[in-house]
C-alpha atoms as a PDB file:
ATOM      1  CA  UNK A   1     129.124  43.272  48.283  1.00  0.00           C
ATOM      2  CA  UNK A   2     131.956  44.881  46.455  1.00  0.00           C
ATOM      3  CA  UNK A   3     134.573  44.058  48.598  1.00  0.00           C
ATOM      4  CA  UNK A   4     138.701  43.846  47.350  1.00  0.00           C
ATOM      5  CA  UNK A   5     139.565  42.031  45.607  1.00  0.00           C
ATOM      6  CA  UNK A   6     136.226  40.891  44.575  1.00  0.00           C
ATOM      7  CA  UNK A   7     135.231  44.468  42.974  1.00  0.00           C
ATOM      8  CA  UNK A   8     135.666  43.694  39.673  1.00  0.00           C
ATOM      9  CA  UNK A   9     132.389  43.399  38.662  1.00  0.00           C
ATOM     10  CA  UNK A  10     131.364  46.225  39.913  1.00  0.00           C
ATOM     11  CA  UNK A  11     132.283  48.716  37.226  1.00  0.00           C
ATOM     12  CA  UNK A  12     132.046  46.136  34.063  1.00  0.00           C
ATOM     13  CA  UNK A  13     128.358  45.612  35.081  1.00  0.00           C
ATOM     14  CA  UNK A  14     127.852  49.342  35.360  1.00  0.00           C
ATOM     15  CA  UNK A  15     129.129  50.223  32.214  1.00  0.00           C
ATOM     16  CA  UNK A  16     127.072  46.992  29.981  1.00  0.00           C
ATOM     17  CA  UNK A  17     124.087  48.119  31.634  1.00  0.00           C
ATOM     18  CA  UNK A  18     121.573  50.264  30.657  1.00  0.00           C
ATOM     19  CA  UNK A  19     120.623  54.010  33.207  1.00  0.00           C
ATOM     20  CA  UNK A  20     117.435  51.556  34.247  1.00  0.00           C
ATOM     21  CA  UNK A  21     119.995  48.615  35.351  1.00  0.00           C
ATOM     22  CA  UNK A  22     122.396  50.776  36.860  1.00  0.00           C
ATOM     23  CA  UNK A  23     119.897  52.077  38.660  1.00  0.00           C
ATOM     24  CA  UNK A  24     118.417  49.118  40.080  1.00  0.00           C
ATOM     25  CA  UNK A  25     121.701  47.851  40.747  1.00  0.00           C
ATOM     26  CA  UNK A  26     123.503  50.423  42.776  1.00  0.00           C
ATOM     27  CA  UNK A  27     119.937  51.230  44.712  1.00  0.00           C
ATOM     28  CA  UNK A  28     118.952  47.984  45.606  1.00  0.00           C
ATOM     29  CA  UNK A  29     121.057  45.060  44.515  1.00  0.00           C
ATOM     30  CA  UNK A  30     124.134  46.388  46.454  1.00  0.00           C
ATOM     31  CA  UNK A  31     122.298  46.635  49.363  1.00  0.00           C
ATOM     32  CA  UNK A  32     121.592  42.566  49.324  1.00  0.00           C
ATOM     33  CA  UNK A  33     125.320  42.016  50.868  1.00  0.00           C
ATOM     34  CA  UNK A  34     124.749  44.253  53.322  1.00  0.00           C
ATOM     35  CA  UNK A  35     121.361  42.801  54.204  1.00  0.00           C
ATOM     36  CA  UNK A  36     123.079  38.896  54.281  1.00  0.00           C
ATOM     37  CA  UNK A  37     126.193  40.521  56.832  1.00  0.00           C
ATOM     38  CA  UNK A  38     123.408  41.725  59.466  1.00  0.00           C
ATOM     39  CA  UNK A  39     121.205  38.916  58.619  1.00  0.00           C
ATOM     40  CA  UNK A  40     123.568  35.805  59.066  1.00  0.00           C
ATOM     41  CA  UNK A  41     126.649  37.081  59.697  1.00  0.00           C
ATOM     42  CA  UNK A  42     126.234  39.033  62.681  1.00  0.00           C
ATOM     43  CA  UNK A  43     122.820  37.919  63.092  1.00  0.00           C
ATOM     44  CA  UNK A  44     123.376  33.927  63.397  1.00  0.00           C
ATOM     45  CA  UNK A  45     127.112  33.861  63.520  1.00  0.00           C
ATOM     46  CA  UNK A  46     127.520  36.920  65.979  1.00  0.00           C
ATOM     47  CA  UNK A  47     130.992  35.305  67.760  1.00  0.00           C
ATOM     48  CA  UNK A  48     132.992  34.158  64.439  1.00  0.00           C
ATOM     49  CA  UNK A  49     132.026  37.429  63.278  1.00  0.00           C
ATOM     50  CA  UNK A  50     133.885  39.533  65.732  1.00  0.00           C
ATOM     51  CA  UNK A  51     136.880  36.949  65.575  1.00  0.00           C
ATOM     52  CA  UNK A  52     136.944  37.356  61.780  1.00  0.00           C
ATOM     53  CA  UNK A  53     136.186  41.368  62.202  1.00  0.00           C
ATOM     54  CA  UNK A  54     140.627  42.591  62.138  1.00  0.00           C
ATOM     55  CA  UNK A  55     139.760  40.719  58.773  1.00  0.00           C
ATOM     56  CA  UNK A  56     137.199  42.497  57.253  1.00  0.00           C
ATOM     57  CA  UNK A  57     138.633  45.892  58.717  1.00  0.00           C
ATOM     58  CA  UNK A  58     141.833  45.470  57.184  1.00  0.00           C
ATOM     59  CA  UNK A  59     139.711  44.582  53.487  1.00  0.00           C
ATOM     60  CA  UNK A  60     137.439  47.458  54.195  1.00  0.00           C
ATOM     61  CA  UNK A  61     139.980  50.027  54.569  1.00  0.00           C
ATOM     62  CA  UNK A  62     142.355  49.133  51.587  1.00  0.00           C
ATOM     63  CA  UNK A  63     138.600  49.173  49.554  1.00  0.00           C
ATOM     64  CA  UNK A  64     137.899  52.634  50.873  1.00  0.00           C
ATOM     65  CA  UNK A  65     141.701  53.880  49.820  1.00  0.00           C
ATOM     66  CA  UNK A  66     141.787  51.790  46.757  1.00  0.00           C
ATOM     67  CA  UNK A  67     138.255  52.680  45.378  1.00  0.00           C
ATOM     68  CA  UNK A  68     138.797  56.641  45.989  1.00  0.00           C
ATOM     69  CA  UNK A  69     142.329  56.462  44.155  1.00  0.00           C
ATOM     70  CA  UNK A  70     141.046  54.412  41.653  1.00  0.00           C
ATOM     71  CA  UNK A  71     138.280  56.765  40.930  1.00  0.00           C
ATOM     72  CA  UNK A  72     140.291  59.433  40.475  1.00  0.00           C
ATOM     73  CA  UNK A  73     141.909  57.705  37.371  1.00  0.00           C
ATOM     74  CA  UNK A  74     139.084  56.946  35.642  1.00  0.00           C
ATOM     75  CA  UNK A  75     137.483  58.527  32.335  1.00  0.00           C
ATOM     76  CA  UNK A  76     134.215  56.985  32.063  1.00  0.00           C
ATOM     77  CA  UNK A  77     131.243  58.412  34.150  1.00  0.00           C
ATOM     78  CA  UNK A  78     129.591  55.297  35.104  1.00  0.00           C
ATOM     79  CA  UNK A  79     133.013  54.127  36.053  1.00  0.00           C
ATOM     80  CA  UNK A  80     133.969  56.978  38.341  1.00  0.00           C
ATOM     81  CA  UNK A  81     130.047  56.464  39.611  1.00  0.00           C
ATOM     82  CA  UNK A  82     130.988  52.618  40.715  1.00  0.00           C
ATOM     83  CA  UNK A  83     134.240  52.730  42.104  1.00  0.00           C
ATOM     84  CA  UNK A  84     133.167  55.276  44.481  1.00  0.00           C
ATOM     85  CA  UNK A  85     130.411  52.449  45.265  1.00  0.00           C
ATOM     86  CA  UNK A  86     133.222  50.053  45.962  1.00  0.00           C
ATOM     87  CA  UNK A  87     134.380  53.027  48.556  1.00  0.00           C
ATOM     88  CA  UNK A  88     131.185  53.614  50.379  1.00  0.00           C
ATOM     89  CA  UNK A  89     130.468  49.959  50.790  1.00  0.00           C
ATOM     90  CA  UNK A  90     133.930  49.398  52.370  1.00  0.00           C
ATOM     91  CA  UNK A  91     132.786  51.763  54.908  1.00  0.00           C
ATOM     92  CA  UNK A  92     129.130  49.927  54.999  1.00  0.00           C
ATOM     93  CA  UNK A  93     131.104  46.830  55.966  1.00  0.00           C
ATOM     94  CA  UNK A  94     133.247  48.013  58.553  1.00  0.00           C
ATOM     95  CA  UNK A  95     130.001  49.860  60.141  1.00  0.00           C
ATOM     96  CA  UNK A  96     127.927  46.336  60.414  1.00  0.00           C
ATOM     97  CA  UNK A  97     131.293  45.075  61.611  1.00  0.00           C
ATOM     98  CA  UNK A  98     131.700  46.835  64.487  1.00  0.00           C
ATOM     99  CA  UNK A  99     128.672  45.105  66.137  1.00  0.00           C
ATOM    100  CA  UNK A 100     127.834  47.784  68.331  1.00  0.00           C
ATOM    101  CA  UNK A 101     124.311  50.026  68.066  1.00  0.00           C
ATOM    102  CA  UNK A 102     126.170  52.930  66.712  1.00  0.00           C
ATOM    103  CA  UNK A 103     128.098  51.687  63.748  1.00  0.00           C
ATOM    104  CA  UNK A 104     125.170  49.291  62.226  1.00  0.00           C
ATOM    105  CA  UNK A 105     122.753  52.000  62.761  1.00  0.00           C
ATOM    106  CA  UNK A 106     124.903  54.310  60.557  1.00  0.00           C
ATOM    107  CA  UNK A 107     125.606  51.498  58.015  1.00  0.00           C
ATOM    108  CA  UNK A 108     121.808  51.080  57.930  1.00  0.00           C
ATOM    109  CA  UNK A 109     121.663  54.463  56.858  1.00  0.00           C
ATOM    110  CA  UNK A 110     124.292  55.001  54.573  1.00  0.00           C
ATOM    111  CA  UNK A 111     122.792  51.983  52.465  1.00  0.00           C
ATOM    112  CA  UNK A 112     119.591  54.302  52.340  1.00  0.00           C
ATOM    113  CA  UNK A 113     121.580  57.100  51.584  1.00  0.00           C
ATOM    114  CA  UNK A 114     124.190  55.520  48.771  1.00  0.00           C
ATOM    115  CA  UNK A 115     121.003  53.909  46.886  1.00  0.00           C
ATOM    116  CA  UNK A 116     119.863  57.431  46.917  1.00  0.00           C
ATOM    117  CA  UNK A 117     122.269  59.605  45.749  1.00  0.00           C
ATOM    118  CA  UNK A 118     124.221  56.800  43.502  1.00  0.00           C
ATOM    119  CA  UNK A 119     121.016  55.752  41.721  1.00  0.00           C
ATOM    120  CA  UNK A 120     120.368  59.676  41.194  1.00  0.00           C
ATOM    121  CA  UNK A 121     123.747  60.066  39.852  1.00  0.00           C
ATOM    122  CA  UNK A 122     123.513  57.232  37.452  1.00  0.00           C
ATOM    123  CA  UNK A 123     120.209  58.648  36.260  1.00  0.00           C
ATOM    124  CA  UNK A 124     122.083  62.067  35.619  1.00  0.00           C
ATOM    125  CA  UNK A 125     125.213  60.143  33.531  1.00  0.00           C
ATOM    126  CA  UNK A 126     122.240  58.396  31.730  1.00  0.00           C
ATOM    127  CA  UNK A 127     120.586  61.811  30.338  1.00  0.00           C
ATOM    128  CA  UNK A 128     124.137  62.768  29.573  1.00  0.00           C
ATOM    129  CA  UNK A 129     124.620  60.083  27.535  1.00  0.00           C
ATOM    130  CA  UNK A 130     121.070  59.969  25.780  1.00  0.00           C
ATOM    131  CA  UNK A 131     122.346  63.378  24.368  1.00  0.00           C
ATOM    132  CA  UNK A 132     125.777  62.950  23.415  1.00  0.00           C
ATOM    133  CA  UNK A 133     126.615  59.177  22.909  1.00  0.00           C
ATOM    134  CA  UNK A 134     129.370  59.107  25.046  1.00  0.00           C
ATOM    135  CA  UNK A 135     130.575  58.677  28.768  1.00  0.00           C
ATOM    136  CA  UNK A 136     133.812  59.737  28.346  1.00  0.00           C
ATOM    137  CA  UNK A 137     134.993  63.061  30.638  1.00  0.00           C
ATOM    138  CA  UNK A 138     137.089  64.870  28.053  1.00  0.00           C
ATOM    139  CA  UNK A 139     134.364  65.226  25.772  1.00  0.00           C
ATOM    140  CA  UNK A 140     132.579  67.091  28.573  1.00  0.00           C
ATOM    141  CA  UNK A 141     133.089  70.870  30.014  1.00  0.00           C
ATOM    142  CA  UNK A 142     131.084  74.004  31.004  1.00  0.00           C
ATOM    143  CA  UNK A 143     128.032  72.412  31.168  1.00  0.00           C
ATOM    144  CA  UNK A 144     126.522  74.692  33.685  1.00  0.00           C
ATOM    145  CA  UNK A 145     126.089  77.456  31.226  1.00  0.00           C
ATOM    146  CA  UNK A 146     123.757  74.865  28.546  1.00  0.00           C
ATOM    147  CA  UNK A 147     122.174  72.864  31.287  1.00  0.00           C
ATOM    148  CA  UNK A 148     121.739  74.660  34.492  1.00  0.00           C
ATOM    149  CA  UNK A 149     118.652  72.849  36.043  1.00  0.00           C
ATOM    150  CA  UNK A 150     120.840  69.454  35.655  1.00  0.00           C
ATOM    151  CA  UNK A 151     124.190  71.306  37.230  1.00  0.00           C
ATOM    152  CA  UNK A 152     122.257  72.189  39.739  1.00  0.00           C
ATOM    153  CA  UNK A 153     120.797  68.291  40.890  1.00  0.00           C
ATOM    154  CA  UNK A 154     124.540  67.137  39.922  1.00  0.00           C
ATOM    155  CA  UNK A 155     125.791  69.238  42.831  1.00  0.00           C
ATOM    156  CA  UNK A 156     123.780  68.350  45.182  1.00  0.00           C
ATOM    157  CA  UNK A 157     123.876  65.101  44.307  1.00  0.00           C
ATOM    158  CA  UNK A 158     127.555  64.969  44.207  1.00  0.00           C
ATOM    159  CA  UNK A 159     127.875  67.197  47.495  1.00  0.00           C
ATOM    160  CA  UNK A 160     125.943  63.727  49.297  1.00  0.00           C
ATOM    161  CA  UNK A 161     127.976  61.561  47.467  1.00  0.00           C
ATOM    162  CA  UNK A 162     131.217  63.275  49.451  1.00  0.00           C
ATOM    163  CA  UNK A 163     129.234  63.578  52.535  1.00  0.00           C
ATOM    164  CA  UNK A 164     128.268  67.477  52.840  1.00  0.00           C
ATOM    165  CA  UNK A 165     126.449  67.858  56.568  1.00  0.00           C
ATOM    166  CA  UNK A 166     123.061  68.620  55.749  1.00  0.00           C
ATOM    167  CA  UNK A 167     122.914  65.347  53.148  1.00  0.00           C
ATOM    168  CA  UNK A 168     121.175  62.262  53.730  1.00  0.00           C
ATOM    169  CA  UNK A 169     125.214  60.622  53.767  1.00  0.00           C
ATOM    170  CA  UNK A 170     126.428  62.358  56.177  1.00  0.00           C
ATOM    171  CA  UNK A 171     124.614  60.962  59.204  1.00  0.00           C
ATOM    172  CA  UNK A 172     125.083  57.467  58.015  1.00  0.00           C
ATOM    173  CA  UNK A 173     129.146  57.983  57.442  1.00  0.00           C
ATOM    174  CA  UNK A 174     129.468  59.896  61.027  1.00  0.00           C
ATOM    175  CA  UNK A 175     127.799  57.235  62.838  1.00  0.00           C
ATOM    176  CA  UNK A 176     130.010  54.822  61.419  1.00  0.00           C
ATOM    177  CA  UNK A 177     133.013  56.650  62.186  1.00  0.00           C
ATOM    178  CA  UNK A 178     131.814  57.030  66.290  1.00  0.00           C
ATOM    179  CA  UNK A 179     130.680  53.164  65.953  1.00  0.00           C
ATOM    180  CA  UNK A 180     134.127  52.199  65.155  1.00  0.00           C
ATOM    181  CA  UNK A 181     136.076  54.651  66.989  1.00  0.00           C
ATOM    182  CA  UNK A 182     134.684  52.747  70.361  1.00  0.00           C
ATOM    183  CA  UNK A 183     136.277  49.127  68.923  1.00  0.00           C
ATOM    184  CA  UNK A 184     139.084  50.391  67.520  1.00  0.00           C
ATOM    185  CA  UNK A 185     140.333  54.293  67.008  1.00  0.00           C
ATOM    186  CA  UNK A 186     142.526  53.614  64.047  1.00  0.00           C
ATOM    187  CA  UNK A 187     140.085  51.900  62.045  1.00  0.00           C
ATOM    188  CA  UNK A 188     137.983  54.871  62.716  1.00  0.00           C
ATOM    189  CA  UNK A 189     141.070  57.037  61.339  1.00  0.00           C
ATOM    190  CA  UNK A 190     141.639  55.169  58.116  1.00  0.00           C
ATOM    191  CA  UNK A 191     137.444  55.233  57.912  1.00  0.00           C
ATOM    192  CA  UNK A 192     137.493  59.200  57.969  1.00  0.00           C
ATOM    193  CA  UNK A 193     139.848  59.097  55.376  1.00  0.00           C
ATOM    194  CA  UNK A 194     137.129  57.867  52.806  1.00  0.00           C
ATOM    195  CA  UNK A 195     135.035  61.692  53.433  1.00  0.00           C
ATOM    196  CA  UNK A 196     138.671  63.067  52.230  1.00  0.00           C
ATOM    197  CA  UNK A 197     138.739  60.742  49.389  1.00  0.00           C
ATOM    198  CA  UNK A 198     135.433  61.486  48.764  1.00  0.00           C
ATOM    199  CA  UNK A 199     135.568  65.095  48.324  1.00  0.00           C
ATOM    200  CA  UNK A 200     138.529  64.945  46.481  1.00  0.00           C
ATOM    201  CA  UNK A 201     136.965  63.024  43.639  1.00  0.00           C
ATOM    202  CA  UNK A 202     133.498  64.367  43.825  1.00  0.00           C
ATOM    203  CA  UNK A 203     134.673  67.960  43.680  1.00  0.00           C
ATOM    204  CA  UNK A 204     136.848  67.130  40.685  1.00  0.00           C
ATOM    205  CA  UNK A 205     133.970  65.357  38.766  1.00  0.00           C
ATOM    206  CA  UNK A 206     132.166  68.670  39.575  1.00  0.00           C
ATOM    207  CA  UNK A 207     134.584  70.674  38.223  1.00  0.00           C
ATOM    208  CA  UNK A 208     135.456  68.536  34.782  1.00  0.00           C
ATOM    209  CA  UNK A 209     131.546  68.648  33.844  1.00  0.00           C
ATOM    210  CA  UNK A 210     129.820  71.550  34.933  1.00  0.00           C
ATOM    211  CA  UNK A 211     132.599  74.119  35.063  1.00  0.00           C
ATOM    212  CA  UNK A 212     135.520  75.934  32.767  1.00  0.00           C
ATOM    213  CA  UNK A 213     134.817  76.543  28.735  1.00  0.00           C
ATOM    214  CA  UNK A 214     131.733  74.547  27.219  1.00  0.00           C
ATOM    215  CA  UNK A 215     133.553  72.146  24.199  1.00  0.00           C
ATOM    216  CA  UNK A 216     131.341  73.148  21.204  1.00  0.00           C
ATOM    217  CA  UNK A 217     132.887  70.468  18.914  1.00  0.00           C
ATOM    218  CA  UNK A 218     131.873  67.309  20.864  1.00  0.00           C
ATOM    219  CA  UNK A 219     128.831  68.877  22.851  1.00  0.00           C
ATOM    220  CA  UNK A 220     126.602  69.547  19.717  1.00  0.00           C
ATOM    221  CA  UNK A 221     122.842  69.480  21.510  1.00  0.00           C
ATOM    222  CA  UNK A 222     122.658  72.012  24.017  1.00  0.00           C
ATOM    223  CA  UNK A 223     119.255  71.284  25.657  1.00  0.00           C
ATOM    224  CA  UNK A 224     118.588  70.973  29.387  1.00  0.00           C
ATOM    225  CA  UNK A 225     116.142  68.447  31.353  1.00  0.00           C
ATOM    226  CA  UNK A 226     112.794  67.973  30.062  1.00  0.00           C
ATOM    227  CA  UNK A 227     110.229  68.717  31.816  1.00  0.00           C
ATOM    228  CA  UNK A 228     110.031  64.127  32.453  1.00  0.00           C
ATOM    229  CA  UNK A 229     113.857  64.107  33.487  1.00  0.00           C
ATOM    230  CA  UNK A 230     113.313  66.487  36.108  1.00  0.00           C
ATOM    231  CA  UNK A 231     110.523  65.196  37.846  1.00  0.00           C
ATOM    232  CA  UNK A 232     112.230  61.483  37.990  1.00  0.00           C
ATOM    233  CA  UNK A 233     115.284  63.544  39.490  1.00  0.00           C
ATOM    234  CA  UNK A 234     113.130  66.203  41.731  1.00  0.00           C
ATOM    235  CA  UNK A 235     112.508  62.900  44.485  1.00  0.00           C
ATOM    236  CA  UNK A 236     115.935  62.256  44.914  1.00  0.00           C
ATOM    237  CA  UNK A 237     117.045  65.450  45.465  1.00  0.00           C
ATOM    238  CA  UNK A 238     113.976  65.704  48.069  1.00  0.00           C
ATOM    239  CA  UNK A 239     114.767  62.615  50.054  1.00  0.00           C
ATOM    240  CA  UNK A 240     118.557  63.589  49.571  1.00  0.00           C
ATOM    241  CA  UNK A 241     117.974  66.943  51.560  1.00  0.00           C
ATOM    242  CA  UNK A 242     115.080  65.906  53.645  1.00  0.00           C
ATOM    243  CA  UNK A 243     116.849  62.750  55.364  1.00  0.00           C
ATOM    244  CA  UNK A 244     119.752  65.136  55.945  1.00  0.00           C
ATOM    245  CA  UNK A 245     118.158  67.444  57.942  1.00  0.00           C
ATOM    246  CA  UNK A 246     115.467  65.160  59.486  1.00  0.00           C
ATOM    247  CA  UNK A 247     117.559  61.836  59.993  1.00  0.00           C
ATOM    248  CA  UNK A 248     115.364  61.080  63.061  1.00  0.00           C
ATOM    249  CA  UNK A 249     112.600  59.515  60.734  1.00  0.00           C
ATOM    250  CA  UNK A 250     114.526  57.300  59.657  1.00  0.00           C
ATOM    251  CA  UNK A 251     116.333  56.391  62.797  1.00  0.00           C
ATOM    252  CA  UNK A 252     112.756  55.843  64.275  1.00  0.00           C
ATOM    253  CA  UNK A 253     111.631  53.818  61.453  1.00  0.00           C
ATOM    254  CA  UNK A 254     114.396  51.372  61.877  1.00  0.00           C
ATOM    255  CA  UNK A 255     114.975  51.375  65.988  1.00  0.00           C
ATOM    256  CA  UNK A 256     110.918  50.269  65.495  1.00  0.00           C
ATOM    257  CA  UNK A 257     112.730  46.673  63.736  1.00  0.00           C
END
């Protein structure tokens, strides 16, 4: 679990891996701390858990701030891809943390939901880079008039990374947010700031790739998906929509363990 000031990691491992690594990692490896905090922490150790929980509220929170400002100044993709991880699993932790139905429930879910939409954003910076050799953010601009099919899976993958209502990450982050607000209402303030955050450095990704005058000198191959990449993207825009607007499934599927 990415937590501050044990992040670090995070972003290097993104950035030596390859798109199948990164992947893997954000979609499932991530999710392994949150799995050990409901499993043992909570799970077996249920009292020094809500002792130690001020703790991991007060970590959380400068994680959430920290990772969304820290996004912000970065110019690699994968790198602006992780540190919003480091953000969304700050407000994973203080979710399981609030050891009520509510907030775990929504943590639950917004595991789901972040291996989702970060694994499918990943997979987009991967294409990217299989064209052009490069993940850096100035080389990139006006991308929606060369590659429309992939602007249009970028936004809606980047709309659920900010938590749009209707995406599979916005049911997750609001059940979180009423979790909390029962233990403690400004935890549940500073927790609301991470949808802020969020937008603020989605929509500017959005805008820096896909928007404004395509740069012919370092853009050279102007060719959108293939008919391969946008079948392995197609599912996680389906889930991405379909859990958004049909959340119960998955509520049922889990109440049911």
């Amino acid at each position: 679990m990415p937590l501050l000031p044990f992040h670090i990691w995070l972003p290097e491992a993104h950035c030596e891996a390859p798109t199948a690594g990164s992947v893997i990692l954000a979609g499932i490896l991530l999710k392994l701390g949150g799995f050990g905090f409901l499993r043992f922490s909570v799970g077996l150790f249920s009292e020094s858990s809500a002792f130690f929980s001020p703790f991991v509220y007060a970590i959380s929170i400068f994680g959430i701030i920290y990772g969304s400002i820290t996004t912000l100044q970065q110019i690699d993709l994968k790198k602006i891809i992780a540190y919003s991880s480091v953000s969304h699993m700050g407000l994973v932790t203080i979710g399981i943390f609030s050891c009520n139905s509510q907030g775990i429930m929504g943590a639950i879910l917004l595991m789901i939901s972040h291996g989702i939409v970060s694994g499918a954003l990943f997979l987009c910076i991967g294409i990217l880079y299989e064209r052009h050799n490069t993940r850096i953010i100035r080389y990139y601009s006006g991308l929606i008039h060369s590659m429309p099919l992939f602007s249009v899976f970028f936004i809606i993958f980047s709309l659920a990374n900010l938590g749009l209502p209707g995406t599979n990450s916005f049911v997750g982050e609001f059940l979180i947010i009423a979790g909390v607000f029962e233990v403690n209402s400004w935890v549940a303030f500073f927790s609301a700031s991470s949808m802020v955050l969020g937008a603020a450095y989605s929509l500017w990704l959005l805008n820096r790739l896909l928007f404004g005058n395509a740069k012919n000198v370092a853009i050279a191959i102007k060719k959108d998906l293939s008919r391969l990449e946008f079948y392995a993207l197609l599912p996680f825009a389906v889930m991405t929509l379909f859990f958004g607007v049909f959340p119960e499934y998955l509520i049922n599927y889990i109440t049911l363990y």
